[in-house]
PDB file of N, CA and C in Angstrom:
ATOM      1  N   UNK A   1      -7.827  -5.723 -29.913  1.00  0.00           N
ATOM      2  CA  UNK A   1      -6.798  -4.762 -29.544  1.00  0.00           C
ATOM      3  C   UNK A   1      -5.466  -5.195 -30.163  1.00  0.00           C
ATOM      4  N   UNK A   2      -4.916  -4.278 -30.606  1.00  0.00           N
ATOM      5  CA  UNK A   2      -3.746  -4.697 -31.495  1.00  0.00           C
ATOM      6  C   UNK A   2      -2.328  -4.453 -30.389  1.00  0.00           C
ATOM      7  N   UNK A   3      -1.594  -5.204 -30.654  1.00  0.00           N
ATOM      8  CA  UNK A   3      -0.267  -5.390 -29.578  1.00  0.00           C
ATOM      9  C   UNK A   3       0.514  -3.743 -29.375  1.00  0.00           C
ATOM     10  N   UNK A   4       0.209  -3.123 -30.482  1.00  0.00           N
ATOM     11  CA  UNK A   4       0.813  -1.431 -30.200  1.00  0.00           C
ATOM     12  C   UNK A   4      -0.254  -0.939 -28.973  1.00  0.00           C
ATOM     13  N   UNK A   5      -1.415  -1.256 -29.050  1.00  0.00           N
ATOM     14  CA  UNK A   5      -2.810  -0.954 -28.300  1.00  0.00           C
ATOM     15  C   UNK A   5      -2.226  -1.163 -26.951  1.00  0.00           C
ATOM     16  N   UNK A   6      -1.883  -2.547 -26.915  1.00  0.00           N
ATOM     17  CA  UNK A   6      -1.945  -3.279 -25.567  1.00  0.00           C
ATOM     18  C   UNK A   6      -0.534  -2.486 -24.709  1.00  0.00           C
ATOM     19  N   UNK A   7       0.492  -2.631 -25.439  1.00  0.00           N
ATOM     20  CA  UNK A   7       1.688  -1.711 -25.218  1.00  0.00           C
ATOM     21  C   UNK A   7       1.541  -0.401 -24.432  1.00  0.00           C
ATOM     22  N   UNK A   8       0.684   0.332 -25.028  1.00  0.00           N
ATOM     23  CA  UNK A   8       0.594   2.035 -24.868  1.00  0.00           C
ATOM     24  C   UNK A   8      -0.235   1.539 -23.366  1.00  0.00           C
ATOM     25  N   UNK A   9      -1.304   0.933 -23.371  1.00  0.00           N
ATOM     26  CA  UNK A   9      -2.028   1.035 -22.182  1.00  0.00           C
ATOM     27  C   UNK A   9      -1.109   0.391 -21.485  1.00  0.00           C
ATOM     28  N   UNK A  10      -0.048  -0.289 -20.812  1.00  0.00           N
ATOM     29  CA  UNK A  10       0.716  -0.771 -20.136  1.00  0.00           C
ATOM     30  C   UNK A  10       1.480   0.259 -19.902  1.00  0.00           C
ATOM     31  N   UNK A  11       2.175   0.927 -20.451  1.00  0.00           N
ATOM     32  CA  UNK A  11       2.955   2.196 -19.953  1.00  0.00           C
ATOM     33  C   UNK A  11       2.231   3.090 -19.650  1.00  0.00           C
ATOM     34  N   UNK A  12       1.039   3.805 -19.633  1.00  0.00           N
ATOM     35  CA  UNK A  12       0.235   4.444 -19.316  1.00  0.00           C
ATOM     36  C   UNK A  12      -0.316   4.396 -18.319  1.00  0.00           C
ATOM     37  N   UNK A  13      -0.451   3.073 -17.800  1.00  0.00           N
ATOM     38  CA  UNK A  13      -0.463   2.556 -16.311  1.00  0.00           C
ATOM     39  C   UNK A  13       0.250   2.744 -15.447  1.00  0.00           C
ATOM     40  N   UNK A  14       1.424   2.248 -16.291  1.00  0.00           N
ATOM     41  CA  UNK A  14       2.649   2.316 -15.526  1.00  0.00           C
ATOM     42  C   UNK A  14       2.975   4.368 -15.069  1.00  0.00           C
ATOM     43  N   UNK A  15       2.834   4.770 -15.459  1.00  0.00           N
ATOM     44  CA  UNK A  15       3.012   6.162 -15.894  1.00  0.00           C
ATOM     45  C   UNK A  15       2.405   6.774 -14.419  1.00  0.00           C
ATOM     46  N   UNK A  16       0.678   6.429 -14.517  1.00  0.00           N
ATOM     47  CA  UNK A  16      -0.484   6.916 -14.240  1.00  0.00           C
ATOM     48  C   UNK A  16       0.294   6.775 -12.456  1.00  0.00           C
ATOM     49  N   UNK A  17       0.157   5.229 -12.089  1.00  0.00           N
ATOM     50  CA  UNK A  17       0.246   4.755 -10.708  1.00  0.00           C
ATOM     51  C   UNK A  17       1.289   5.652 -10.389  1.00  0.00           C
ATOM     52  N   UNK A  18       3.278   5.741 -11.127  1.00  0.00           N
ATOM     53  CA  UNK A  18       3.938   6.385 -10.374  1.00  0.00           C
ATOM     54  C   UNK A  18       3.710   7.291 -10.497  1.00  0.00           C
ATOM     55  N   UNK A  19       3.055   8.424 -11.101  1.00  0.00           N
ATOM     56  CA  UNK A  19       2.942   9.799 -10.622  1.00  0.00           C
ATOM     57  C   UNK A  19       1.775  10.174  -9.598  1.00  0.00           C
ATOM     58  N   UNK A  20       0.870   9.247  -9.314  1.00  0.00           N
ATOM     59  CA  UNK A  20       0.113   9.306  -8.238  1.00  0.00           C
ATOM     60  C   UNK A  20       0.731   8.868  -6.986  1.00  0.00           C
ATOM     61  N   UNK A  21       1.817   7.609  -6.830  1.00  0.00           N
ATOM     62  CA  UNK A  21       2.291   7.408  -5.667  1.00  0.00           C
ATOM     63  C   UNK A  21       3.531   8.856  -5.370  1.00  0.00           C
ATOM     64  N   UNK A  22       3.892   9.587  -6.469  1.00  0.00           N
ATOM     65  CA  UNK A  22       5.321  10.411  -6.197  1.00  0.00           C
ATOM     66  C   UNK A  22       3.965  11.956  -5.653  1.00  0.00           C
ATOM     67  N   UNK A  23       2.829  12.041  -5.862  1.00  0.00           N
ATOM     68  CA  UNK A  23       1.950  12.797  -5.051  1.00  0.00           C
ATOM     69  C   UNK A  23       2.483  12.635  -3.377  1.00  0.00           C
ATOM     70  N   UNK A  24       1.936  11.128  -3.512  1.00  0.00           N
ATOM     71  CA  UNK A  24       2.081  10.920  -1.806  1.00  0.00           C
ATOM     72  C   UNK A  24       3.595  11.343  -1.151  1.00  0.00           C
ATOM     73  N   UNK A  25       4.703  11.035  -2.135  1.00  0.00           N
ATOM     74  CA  UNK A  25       5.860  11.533  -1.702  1.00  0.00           C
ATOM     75  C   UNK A  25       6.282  12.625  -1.686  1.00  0.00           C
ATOM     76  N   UNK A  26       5.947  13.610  -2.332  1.00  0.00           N
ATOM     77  CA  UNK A  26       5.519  14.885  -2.414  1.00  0.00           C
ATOM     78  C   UNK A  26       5.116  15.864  -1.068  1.00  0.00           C
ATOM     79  N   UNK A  27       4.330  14.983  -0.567  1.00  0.00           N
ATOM     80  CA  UNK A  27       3.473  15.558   0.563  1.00  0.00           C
ATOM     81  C   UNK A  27       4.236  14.865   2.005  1.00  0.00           C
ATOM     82  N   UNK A  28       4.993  13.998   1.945  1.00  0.00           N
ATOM     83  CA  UNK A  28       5.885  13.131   2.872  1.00  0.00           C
ATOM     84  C   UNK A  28       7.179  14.386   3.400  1.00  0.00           C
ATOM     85  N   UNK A  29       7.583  14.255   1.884  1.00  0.00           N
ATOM     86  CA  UNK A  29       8.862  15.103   1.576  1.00  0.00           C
ATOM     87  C   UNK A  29       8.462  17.030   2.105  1.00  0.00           C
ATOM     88  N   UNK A  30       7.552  17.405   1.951  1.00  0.00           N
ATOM     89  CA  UNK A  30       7.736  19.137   2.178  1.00  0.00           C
ATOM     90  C   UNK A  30       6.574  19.098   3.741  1.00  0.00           C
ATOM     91  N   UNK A  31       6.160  18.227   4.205  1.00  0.00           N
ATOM     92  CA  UNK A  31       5.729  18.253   5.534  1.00  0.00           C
ATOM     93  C   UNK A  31       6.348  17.677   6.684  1.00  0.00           C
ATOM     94  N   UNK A  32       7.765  16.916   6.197  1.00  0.00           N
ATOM     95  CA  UNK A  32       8.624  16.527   7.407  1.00  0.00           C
ATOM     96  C   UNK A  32       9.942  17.101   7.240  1.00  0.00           C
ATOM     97  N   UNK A  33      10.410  17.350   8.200  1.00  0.00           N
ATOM     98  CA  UNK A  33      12.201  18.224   7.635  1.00  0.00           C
ATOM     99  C   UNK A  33      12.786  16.260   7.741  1.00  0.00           C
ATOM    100  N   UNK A  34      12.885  15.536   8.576  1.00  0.00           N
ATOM    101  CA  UNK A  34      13.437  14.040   8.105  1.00  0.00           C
ATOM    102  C   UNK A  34      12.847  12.831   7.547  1.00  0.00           C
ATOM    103  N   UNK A  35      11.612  12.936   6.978  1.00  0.00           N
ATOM    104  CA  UNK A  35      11.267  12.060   6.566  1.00  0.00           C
ATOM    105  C   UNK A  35      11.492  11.537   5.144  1.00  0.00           C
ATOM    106  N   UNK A  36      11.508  10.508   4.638  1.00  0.00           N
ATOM    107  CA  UNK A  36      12.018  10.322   3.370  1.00  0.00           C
ATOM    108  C   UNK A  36      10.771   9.244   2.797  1.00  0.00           C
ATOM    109  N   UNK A  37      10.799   9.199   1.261  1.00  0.00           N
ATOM    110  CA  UNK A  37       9.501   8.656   1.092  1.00  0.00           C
ATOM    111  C   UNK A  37       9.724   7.650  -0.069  1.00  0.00           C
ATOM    112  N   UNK A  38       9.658   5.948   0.588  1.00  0.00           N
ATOM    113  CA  UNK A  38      10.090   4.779  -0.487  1.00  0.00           C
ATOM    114  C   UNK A  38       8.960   4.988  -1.412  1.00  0.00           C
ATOM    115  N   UNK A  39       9.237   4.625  -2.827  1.00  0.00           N
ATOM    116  CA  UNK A  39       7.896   4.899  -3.868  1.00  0.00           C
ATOM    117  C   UNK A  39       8.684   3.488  -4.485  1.00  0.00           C
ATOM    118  N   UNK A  40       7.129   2.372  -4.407  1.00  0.00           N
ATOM    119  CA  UNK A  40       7.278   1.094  -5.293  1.00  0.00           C
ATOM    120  C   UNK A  40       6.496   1.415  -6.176  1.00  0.00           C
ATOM    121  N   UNK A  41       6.769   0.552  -7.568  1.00  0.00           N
ATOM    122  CA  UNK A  41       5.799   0.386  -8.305  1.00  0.00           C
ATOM    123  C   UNK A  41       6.289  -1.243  -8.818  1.00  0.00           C
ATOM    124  N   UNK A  42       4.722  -1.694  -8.514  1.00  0.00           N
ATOM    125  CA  UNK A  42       5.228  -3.394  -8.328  1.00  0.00           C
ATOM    126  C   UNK A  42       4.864  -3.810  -7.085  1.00  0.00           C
ATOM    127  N   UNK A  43       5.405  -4.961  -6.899  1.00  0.00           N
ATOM    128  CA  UNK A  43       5.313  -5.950  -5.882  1.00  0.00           C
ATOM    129  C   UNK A  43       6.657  -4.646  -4.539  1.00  0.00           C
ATOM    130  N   UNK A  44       5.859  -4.396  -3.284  1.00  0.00           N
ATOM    131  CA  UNK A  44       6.585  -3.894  -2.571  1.00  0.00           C
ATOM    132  C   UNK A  44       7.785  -4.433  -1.711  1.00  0.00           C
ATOM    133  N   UNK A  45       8.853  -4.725  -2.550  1.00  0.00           N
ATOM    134  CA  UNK A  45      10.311  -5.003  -2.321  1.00  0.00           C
ATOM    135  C   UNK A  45      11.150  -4.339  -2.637  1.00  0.00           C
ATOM    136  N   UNK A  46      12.350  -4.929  -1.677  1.00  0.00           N
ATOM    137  CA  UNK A  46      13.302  -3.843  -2.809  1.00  0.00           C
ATOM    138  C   UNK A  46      14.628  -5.007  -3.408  1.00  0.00           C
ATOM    139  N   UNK A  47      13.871  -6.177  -3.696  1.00  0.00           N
ATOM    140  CA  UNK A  47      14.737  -7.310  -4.127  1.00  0.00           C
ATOM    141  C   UNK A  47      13.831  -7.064  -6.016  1.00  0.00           C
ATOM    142  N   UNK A  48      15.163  -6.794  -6.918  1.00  0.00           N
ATOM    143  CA  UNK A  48      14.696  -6.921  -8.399  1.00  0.00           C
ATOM    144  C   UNK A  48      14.068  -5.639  -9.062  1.00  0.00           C
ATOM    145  N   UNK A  49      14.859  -4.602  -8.096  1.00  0.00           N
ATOM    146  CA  UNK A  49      13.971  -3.718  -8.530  1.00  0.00           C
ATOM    147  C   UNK A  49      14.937  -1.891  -9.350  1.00  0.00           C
ATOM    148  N   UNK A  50      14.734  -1.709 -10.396  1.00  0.00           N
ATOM    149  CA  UNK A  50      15.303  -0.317 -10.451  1.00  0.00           C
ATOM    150  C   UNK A  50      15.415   0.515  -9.560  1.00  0.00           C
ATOM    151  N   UNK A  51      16.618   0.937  -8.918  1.00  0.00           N
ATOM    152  CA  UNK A  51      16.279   1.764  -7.849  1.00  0.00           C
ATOM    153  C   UNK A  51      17.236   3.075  -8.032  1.00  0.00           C
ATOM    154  N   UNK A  52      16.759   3.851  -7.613  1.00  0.00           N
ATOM    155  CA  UNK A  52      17.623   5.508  -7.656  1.00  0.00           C
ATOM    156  C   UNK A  52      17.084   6.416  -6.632  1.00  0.00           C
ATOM    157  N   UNK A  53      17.147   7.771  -6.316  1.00  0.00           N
ATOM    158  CA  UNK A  53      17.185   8.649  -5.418  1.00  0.00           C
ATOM    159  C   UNK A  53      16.649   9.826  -6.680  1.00  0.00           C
ATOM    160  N   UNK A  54      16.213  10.670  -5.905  1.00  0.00           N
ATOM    161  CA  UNK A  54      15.595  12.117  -6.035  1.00  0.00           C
ATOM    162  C   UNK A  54      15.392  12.359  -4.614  1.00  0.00           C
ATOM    163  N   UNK A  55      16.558  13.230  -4.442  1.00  0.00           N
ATOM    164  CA  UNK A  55      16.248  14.093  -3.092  1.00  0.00           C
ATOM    165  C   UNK A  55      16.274  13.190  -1.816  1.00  0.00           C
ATOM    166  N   UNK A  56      14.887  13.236  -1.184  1.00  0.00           N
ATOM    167  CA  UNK A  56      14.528  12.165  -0.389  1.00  0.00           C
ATOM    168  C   UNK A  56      13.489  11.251  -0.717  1.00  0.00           C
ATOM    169  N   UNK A  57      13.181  11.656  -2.154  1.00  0.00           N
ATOM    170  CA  UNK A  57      12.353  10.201  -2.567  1.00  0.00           C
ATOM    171  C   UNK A  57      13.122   9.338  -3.013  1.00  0.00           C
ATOM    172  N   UNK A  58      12.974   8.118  -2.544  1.00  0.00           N
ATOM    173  CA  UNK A  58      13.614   6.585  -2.784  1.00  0.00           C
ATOM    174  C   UNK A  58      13.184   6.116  -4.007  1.00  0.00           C
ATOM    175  N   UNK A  59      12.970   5.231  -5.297  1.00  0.00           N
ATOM    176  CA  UNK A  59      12.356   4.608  -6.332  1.00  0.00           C
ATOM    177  C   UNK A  59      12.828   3.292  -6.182  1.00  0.00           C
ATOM    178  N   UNK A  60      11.848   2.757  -6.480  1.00  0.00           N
ATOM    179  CA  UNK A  60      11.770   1.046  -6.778  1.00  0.00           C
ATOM    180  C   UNK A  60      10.842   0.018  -7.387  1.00  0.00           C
ATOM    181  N   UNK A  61      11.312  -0.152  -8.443  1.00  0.00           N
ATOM    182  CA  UNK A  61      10.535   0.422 -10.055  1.00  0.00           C
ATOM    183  C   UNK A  61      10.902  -1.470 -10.456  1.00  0.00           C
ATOM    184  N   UNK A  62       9.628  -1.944 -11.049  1.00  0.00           N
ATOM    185  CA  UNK A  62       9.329  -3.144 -11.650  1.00  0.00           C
ATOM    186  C   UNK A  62       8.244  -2.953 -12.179  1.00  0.00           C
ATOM    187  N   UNK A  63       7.679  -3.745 -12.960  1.00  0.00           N
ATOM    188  CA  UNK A  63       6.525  -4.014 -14.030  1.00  0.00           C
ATOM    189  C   UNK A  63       5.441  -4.515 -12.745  1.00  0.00           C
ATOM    190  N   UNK A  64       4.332  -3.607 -12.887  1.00  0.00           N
ATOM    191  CA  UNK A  64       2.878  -3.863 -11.721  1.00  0.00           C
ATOM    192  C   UNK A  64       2.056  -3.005 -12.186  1.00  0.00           C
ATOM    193  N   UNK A  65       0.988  -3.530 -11.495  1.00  0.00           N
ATOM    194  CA  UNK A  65      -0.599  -3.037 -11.695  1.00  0.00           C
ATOM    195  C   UNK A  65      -0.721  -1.983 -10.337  1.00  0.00           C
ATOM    196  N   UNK A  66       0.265  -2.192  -9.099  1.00  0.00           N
ATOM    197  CA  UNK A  66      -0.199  -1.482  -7.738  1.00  0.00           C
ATOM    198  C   UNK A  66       1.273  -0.627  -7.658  1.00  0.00           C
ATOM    199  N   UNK A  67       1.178   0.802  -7.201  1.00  0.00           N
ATOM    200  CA  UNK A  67       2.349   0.829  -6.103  1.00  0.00           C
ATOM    201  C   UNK A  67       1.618   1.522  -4.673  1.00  0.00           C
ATOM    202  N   UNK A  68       2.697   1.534  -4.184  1.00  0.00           N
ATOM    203  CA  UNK A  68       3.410   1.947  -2.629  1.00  0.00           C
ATOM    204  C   UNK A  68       4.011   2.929  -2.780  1.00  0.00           C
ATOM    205  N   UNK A  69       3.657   3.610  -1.144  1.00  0.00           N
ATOM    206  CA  UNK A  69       4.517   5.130  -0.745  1.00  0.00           C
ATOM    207  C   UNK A  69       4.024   5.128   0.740  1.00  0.00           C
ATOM    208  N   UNK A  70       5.601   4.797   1.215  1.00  0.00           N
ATOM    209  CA  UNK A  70       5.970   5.138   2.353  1.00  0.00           C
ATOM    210  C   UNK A  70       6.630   5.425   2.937  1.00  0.00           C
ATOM    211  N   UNK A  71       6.729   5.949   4.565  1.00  0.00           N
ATOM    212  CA  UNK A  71       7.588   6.561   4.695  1.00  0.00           C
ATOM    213  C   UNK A  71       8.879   6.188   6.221  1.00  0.00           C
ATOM    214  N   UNK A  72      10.331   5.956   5.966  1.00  0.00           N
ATOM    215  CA  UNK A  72      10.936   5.398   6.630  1.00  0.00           C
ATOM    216  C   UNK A  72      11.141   6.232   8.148  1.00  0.00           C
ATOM    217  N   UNK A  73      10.862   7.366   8.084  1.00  0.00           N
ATOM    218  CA  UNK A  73      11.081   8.125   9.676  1.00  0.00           C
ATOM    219  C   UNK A  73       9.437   8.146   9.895  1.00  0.00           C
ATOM    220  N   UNK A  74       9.303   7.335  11.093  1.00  0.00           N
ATOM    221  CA  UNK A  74       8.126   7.490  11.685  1.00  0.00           C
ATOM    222  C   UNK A  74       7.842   8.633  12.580  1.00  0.00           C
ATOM    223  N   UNK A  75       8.998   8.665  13.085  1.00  0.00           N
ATOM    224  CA  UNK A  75       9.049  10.209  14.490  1.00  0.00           C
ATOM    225  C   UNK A  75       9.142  11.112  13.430  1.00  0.00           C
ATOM    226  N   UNK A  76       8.804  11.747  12.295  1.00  0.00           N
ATOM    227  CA  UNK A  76       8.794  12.609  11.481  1.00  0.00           C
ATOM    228  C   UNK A  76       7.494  13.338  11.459  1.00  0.00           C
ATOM    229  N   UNK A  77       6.564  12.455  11.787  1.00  0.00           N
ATOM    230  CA  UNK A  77       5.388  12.197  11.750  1.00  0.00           C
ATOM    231  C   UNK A  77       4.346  12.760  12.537  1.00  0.00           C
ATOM    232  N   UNK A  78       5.025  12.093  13.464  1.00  0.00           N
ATOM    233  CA  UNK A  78       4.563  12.268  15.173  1.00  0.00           C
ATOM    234  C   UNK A  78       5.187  13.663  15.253  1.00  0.00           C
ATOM    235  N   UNK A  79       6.157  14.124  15.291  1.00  0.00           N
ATOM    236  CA  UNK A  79       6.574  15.497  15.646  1.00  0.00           C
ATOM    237  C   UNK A  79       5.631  16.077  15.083  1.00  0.00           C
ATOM    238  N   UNK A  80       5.051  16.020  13.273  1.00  0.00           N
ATOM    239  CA  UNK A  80       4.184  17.272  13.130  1.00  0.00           C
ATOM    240  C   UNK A  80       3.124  17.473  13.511  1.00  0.00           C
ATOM    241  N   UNK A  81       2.490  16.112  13.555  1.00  0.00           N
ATOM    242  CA  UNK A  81       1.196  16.086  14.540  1.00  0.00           C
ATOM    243  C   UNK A  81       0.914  16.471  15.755  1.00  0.00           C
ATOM    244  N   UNK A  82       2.617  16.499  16.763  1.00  0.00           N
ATOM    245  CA  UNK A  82       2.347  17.081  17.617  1.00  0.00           C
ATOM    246  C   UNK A  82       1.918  18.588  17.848  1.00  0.00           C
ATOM    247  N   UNK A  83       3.095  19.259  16.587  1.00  0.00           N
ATOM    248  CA  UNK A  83       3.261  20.977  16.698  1.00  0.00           C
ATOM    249  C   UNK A  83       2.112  21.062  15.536  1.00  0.00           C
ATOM    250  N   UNK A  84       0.799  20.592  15.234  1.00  0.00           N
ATOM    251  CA  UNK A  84      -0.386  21.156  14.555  1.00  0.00           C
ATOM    252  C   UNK A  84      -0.996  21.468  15.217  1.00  0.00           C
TER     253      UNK A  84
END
């Protein structure tokens, strides 16, 4: 595998995981009126990490193989489960 090879599949990863964890935030974000939804990619901290806002999705962005999506209002939660 040649180092352009190895490159492309590293961002492609990278790519792949956050648009699958910004799914989960997705579904955080238009099923709670307060819930807000942290999206890691990386080690789940928020020490070292790119961080910015969209809306009520949070980002927190480092070089990883895993992320995270979760969500900081728990009673957000519980309310909809109650009124389903």
């Amino acid at each position: 595998m040649t180092l352009l090879n190895i490159f492309i599949l590293l961002i492609l990863l990278q790519a792949t995981i956050l648009l699958h964890e910004i799914g989960h935030a997705i579904g955080i974000v238009l099923f709670t009126e307060d819930g807000e939804a942290n999206i890691f990619l990386g080690k789940a901290s928020f020490e070292n990490k790119i961080n910015f806002t969209i809306g009520r999705m949070h980002f927190y962005l480092s070089l990883g193989t895993v992320g995270f999506c979760y969500m900081t209002d728990k009673e957000a939660i519980k309310n909809f489960q109650e009124n389903s």
